[in-house]
Protein backbone atom coordinates (compact mmCIF):
# COMPACT_ATOMS: atom_id res chain seq x y z
CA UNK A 1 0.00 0.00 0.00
CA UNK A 2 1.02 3.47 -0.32
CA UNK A 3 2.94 5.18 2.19
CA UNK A 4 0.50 8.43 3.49
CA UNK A 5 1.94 11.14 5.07
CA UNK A 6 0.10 11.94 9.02
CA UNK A 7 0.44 15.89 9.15
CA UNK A 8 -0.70 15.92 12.71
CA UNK A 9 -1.77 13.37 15.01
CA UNK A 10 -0.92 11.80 18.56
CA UNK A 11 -0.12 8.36 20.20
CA UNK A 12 -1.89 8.16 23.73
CA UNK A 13 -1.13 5.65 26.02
CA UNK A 14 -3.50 5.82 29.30
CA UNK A 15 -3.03 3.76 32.30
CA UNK A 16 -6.14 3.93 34.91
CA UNK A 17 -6.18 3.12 38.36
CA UNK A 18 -9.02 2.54 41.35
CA UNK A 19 -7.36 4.14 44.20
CA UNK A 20 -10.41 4.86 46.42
CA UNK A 21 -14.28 4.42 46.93
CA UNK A 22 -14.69 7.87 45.99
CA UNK A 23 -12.66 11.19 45.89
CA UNK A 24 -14.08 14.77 46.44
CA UNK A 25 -13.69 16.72 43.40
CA UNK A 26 -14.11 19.98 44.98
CA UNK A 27 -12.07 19.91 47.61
CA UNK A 28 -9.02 17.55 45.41
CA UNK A 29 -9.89 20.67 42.72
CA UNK A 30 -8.69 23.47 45.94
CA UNK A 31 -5.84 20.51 47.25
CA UNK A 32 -4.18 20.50 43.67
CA UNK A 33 -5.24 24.36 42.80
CA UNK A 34 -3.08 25.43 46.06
CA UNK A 35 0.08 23.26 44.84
CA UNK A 36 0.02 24.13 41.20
CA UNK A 37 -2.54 27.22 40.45
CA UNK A 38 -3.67 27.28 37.10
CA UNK A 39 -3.06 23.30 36.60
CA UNK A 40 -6.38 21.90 36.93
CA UNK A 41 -9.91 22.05 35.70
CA UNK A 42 -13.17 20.29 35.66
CA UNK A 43 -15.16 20.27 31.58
CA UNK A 44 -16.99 17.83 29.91
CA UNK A 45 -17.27 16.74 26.60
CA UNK A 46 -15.82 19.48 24.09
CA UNK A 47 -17.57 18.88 21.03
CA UNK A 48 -21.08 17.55 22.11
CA UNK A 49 -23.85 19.52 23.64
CA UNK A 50 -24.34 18.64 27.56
CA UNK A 51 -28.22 17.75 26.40
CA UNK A 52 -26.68 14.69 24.29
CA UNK A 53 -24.29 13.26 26.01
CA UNK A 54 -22.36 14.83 29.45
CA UNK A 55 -20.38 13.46 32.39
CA UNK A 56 -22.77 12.99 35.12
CA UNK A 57 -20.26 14.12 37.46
CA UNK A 58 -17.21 15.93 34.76
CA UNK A 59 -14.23 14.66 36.04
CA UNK A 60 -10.90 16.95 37.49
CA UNK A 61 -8.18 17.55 34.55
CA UNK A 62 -4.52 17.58 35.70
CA UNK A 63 -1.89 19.03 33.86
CA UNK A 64 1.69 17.52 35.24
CA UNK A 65 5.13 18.55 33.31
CA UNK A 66 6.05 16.26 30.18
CA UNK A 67 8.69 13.26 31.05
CA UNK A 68 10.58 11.28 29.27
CA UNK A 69 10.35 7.53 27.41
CA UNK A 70 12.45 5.65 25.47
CA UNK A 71 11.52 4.22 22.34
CA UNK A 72 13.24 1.62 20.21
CA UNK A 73 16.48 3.63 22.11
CA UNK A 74 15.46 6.90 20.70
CA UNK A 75 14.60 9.24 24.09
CA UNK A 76 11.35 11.53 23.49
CA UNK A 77 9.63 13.82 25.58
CA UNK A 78 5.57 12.80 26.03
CA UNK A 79 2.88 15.26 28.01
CA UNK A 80 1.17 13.81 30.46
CA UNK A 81 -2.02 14.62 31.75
CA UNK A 82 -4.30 12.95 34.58
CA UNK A 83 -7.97 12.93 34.96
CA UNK A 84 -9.61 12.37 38.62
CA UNK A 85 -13.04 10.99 38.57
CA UNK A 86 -15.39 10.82 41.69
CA UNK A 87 -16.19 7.25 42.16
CA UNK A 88 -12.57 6.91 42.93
CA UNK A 89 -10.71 6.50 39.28
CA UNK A 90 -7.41 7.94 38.62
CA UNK A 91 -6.73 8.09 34.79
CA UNK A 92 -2.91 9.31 33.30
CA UNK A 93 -2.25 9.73 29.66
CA UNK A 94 1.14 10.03 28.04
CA UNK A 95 0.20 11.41 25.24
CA UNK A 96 3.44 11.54 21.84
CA UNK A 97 2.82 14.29 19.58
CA UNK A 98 2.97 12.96 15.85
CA UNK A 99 3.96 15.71 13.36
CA UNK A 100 4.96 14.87 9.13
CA UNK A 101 5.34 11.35 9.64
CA UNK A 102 4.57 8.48 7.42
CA UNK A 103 2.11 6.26 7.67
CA UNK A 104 4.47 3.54 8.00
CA UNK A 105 6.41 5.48 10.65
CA UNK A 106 2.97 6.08 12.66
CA UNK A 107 2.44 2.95 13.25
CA UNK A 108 5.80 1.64 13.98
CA UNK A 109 5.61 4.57 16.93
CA UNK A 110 2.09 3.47 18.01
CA UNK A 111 3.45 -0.13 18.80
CA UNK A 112 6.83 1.07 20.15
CA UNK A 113 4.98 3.67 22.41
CA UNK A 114 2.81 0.52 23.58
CA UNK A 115 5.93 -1.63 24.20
CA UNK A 116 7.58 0.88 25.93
CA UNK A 117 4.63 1.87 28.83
CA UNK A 118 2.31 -0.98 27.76
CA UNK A 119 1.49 -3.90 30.48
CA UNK A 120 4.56 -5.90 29.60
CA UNK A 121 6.73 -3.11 30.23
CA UNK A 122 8.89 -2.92 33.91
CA UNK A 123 8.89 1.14 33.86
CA UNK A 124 8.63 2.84 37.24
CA UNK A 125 6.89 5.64 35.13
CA UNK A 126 3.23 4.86 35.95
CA UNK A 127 3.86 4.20 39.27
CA UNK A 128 5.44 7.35 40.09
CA UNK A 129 3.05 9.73 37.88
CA UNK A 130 0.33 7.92 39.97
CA UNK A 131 2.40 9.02 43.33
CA UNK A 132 2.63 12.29 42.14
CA UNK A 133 -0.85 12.88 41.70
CA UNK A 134 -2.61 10.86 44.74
CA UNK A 135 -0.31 12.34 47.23
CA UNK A 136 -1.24 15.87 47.08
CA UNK A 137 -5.29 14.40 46.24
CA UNK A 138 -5.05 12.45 49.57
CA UNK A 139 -7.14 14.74 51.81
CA UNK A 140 -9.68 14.40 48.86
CA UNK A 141 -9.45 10.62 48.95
CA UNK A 142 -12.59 8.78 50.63
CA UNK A 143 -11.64 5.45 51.99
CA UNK A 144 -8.34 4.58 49.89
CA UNK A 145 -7.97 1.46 48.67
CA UNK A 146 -5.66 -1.05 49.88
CA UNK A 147 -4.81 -2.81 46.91
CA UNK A 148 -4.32 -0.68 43.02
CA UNK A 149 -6.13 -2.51 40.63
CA UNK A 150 -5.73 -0.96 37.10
CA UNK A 151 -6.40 -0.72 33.06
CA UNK A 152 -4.63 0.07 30.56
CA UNK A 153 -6.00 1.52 26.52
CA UNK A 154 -3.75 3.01 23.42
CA UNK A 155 -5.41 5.81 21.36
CA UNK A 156 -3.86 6.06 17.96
CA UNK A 157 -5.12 9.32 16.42
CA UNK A 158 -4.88 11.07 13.29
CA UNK A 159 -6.47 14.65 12.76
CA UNK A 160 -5.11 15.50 9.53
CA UNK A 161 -3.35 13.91 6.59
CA UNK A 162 -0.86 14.93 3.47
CA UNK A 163 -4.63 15.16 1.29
CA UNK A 164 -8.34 15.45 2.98
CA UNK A 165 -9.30 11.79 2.39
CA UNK A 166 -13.09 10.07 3.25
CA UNK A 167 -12.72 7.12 5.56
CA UNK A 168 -13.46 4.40 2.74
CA UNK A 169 -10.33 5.67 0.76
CA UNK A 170 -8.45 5.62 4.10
CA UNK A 171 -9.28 2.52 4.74
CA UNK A 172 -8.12 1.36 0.82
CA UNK A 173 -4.84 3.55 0.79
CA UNK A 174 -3.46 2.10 4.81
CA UNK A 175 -3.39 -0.60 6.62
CA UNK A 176 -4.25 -0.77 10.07
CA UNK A 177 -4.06 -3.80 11.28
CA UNK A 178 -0.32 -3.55 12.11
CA UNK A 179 -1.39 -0.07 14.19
CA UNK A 180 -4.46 -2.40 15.75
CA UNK A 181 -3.00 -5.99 16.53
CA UNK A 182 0.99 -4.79 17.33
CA UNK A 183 1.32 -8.05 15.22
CA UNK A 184 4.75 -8.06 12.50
CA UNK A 185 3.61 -11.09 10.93
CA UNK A 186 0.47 -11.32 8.74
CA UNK A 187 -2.74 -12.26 10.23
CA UNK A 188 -5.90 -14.76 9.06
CA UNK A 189 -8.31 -13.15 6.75
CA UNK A 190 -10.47 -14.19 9.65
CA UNK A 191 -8.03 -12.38 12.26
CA UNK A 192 -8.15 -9.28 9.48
CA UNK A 193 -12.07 -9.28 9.18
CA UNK A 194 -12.88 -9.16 13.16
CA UNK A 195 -9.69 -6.55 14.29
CA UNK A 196 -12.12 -4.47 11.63
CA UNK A 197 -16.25 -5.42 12.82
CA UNK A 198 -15.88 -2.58 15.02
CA UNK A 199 -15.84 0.47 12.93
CA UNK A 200 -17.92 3.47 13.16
CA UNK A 201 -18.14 7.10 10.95
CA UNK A 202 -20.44 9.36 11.42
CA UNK A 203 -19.43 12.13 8.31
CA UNK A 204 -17.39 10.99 5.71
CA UNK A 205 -14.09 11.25 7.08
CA UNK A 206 -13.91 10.57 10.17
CA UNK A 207 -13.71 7.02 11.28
CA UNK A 208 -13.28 5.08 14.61
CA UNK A 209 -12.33 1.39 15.19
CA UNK A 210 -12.41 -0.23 18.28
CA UNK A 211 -10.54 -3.34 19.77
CA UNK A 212 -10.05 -4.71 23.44
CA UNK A 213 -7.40 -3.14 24.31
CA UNK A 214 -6.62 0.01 21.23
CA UNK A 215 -8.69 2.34 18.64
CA UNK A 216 -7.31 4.12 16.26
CA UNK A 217 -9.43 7.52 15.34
CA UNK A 218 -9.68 9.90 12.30
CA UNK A 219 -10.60 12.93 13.52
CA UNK A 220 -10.01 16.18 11.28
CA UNK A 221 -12.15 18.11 13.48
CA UNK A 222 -9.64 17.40 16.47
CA UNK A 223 -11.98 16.87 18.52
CA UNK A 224 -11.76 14.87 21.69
CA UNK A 225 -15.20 13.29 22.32
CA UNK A 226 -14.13 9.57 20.87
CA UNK A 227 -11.30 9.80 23.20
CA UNK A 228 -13.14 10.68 26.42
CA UNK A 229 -15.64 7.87 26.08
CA UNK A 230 -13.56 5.19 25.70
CA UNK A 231 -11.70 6.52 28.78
CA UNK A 232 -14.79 6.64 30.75
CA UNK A 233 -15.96 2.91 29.53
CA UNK A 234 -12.50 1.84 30.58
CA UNK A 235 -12.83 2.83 33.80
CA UNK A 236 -16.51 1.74 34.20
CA UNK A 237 -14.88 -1.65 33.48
CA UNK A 238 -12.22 -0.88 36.20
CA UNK A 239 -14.86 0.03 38.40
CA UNK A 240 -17.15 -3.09 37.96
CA UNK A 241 -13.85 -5.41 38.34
CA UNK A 242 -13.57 -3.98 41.46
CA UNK A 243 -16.47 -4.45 42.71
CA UNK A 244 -16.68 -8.21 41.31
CA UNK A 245 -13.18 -8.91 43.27
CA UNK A 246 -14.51 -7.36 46.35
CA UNK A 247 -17.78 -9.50 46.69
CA UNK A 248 -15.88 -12.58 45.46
CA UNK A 249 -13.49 -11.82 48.42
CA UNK A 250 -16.71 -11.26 50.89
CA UNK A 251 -19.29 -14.11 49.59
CA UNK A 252 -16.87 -16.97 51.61
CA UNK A 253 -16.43 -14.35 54.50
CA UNK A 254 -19.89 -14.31 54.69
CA UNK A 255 -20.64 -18.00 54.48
CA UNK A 256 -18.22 -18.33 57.36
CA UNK A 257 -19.62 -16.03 59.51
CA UNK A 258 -23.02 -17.32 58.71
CA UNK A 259 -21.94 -20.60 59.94
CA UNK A 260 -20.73 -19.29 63.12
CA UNK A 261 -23.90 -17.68 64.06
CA UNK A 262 -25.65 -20.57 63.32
CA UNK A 263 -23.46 -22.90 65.65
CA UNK A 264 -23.74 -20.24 68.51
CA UNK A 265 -26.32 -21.16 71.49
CA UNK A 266 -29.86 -20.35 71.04
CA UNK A 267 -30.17 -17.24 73.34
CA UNK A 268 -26.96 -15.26 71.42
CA UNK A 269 -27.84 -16.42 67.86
CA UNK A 270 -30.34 -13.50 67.13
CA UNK A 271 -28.14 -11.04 68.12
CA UNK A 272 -25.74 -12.70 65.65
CA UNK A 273 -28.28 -13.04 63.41
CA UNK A 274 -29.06 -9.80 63.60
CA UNK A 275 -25.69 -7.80 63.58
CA UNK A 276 -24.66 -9.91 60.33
CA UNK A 277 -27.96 -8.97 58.82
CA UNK A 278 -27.45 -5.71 58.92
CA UNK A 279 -23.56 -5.60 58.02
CA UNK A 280 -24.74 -7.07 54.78
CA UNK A 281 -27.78 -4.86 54.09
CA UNK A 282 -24.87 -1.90 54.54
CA UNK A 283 -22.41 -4.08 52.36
CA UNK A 284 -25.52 -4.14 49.38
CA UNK A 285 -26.34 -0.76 50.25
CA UNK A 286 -22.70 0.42 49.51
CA UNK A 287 -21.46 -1.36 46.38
CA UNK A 288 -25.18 -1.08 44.79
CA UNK A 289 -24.91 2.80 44.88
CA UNK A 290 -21.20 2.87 43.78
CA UNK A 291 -22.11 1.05 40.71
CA UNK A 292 -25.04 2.56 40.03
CA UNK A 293 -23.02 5.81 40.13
CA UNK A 294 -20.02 4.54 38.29
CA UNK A 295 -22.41 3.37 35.58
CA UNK A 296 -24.20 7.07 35.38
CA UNK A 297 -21.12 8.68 34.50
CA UNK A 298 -21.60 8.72 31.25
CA UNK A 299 -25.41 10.27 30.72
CA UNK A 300 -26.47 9.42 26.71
CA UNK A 301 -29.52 10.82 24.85
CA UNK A 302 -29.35 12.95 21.35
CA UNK A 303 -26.22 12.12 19.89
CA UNK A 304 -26.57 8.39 18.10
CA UNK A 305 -22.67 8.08 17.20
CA UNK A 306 -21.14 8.71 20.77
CA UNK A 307 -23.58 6.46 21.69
CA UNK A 308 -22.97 3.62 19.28
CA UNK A 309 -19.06 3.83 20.09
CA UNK A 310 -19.85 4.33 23.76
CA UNK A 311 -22.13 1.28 23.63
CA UNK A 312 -20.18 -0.35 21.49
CA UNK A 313 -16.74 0.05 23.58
CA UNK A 314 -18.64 -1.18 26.68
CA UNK A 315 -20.15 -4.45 25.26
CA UNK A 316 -16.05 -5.04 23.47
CA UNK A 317 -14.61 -4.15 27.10
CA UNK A 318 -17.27 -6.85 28.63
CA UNK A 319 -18.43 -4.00 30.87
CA UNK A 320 -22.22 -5.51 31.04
CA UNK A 321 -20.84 -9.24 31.42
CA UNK A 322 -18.43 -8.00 34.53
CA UNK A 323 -21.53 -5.99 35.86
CA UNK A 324 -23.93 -8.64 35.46
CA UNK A 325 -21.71 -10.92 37.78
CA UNK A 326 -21.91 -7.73 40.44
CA UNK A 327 -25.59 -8.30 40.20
CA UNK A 328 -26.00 -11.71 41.14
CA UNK A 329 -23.07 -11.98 43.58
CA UNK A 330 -25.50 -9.18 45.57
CA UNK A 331 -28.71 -10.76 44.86
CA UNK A 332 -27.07 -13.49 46.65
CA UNK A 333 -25.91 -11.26 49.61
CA UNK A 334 -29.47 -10.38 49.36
CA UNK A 335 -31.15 -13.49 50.20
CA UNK A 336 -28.75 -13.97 52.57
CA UNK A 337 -29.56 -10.91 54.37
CA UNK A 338 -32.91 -12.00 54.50
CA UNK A 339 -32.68 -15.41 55.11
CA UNK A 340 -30.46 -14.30 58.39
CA UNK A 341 -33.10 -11.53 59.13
CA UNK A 342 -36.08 -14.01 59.01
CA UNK A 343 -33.31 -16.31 61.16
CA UNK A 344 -33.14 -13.40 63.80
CA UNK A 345 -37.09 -13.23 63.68
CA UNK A 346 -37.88 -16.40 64.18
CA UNK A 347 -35.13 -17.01 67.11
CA UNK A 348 -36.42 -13.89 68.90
CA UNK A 349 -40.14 -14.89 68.47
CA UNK A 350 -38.86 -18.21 70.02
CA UNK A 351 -37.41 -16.85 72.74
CA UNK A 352 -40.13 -14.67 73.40
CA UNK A 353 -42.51 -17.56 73.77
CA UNK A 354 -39.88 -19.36 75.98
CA UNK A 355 -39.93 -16.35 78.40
CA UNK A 356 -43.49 -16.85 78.37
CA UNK A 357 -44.38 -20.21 78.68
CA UNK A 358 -41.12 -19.61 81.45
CA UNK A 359 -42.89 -16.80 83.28
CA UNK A 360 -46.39 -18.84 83.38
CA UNK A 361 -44.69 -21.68 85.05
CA UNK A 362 -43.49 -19.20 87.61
CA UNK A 363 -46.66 -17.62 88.02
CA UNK A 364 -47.90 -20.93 88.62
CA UNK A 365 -45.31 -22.31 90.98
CA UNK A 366 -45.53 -18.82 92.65
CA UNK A 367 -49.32 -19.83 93.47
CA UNK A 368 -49.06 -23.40 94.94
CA UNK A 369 -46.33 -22.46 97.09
CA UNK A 370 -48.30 -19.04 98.25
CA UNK A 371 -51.18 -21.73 99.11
């Protein structure tokens, strides 16, 4: 195929992290405003009206000085930028400038970016941008987490080529699988076929395609709105893992505890009963609104192609699989709840008629001895 020149475009690699149950956007907006004034700021969408599709919360915007990454043992400089969302998401993008390159060239530096900061890679990089922005958040953090459990996405994006092309022609005159796969050697026509089912344009040039774990976006608008979905479905996936981990961590804690109330003598077991009952009604009460507001972050209505990438993005990411397993992991902490509750009922409505039947016999024994 022949080689296109990219005039301007960028290589982001984001990294996203849960680091608590939920952070305080207002006051981690003062925290980071009285360290570095001027370096953060709270927006939405840029290039969508807030009545189609807006951030039900709009997430904190970091700006943190540009660092530096070695690639195929050529050192470049990449900004970085972090974005603090409320149900407790950290998200940090190192984000490579691409300016007159070849196509060929563009791709090459999409897949060296990726094995440079990707998963694979042992680089202290993430771990220290991370450090750098929950230290000076941590009066903003609710309930940290003890344990980092993270994401990672790579946004290859082109916003304007050597010629104005539609997305068909751009589609006959590159080839991205290289760019979407990080693959050298050729793939299946079948391999070929699906790295391509999930494709979306909305005028004629512009064009988004999505895969597990990269997109690549033609955007000669420059806008950002592609971008800042598939961020926010990645870390409603984070979010949902989460919570999945945490009530497959608590279901066997549960069961034990369950056992030990039931083994404990009849006058303590519904107190048990009923102190477990309502640690799990709290426990159902707590992840149920989390998710619910992890999964409002992103409110859709008017605009049908953010919401066919959004919707398609979540369904590729597995976010309504991972979220249906939430649901029935609580549903089961929810008949256990009231299973234990009816429990604690029926043991106090047993010892109620034991002090009864207890006091009669007294009253009774009272009388023959009076006579």
């Amino acid at each position: 195929m022949t080689d296109l020149l990219v005039r301007a475009g960028q290589v982001t690699a984001l990294r996203l992290f849960d680091i608590a149950y939920g952070i305080d956007l207002k006051r981690a907006e003062a925290l980071w405003a009285a360290r570095a004034p001027g370096a953060g700021q709270r927006r939405g969408l840029t290039g969508t009206p807030p009545k189609a599709m807006s951030f039900g919360e709009p997430p904190l915007i970091l700006r943190l000085p540009p660092v530096p990454v070695s690639l195929a043992g050529e050192q470049v400089e990449v900004q970085v930028a972090a974005r603090v969302y409320d149900f407790g998401v950290v998200s940090l993008a190192l984000t490579l400038p691409v300016v007159d390159m070849p196509w060929s060239g563009f791709s090459a530096r999409v897949n060296a970016l990726q094995r440079a900061v990707g998963p694979g890679a042992a680089v202290p990089l993430w771990a220290d941008l991370l450090q750098s922005v929950q230290t000076p958040l941590a009066g903003a953090l609710e309930r940290p987490a003890a344990r980092l459990m993270e994401e990672d996405y790579l946004l290859a994006v082109v916003n304007r080529l050597e010629e104005p092309l539609p997305a068909e022609a751009l589609l006959e005159r590159v080839d991205l699988i290289p760019l979407l796969s990080g693959e050298t050697r050729p793939l299946s026509a079948g391999a070929r076929t699906e790295l391509l089912r999930q494709r979306f344009s909305y005028y004629t040039d512009d064009l988004v395609v999505l895969t597990w774990d990269r997109a690549f976006v033609y955007e000669p608008r420059a806008e950002t709105d592609v971008q800042d979905v598939l961020e926010v479905a990645n870390a409603q996936l984070l979010e949902m893992r989460f919570y999945d981990e945490l009530l497959d961590e608590e279901l066997p804690r549960i069961y034990d505890l369950v056992e030990a109330a039931r083994r404990a003598p009849a006058l303590l077991s519904a107190r048990r009963y009923a102190r477990l009952a309502r640690r799990l009604h709290g426990l159902v009460a707590e992840v149920t609104e989390l998710t619910e507001h992890a999964e409002n972050a992103l409110q859709v209505t008017e605009d049908v192609y953010l919401a066919r990438v959004y919707a398609a993005a979540m369904a590729l990411f597995r976010v309504p699989v991972v979220s249906a397993g939430v649901d029935r992991k609580l549903q089961t902490v929810r008949e256990t709840y009231q299973a234990l509750y009816d429990e604690a009922h029926s043991s106090r409505a047993e010892l109620l008629e034991i002090t009864v039947v207890l006091l009669i016999t007294l009253e009774v024994v009272l009388s023959l001895v009076r006579h």
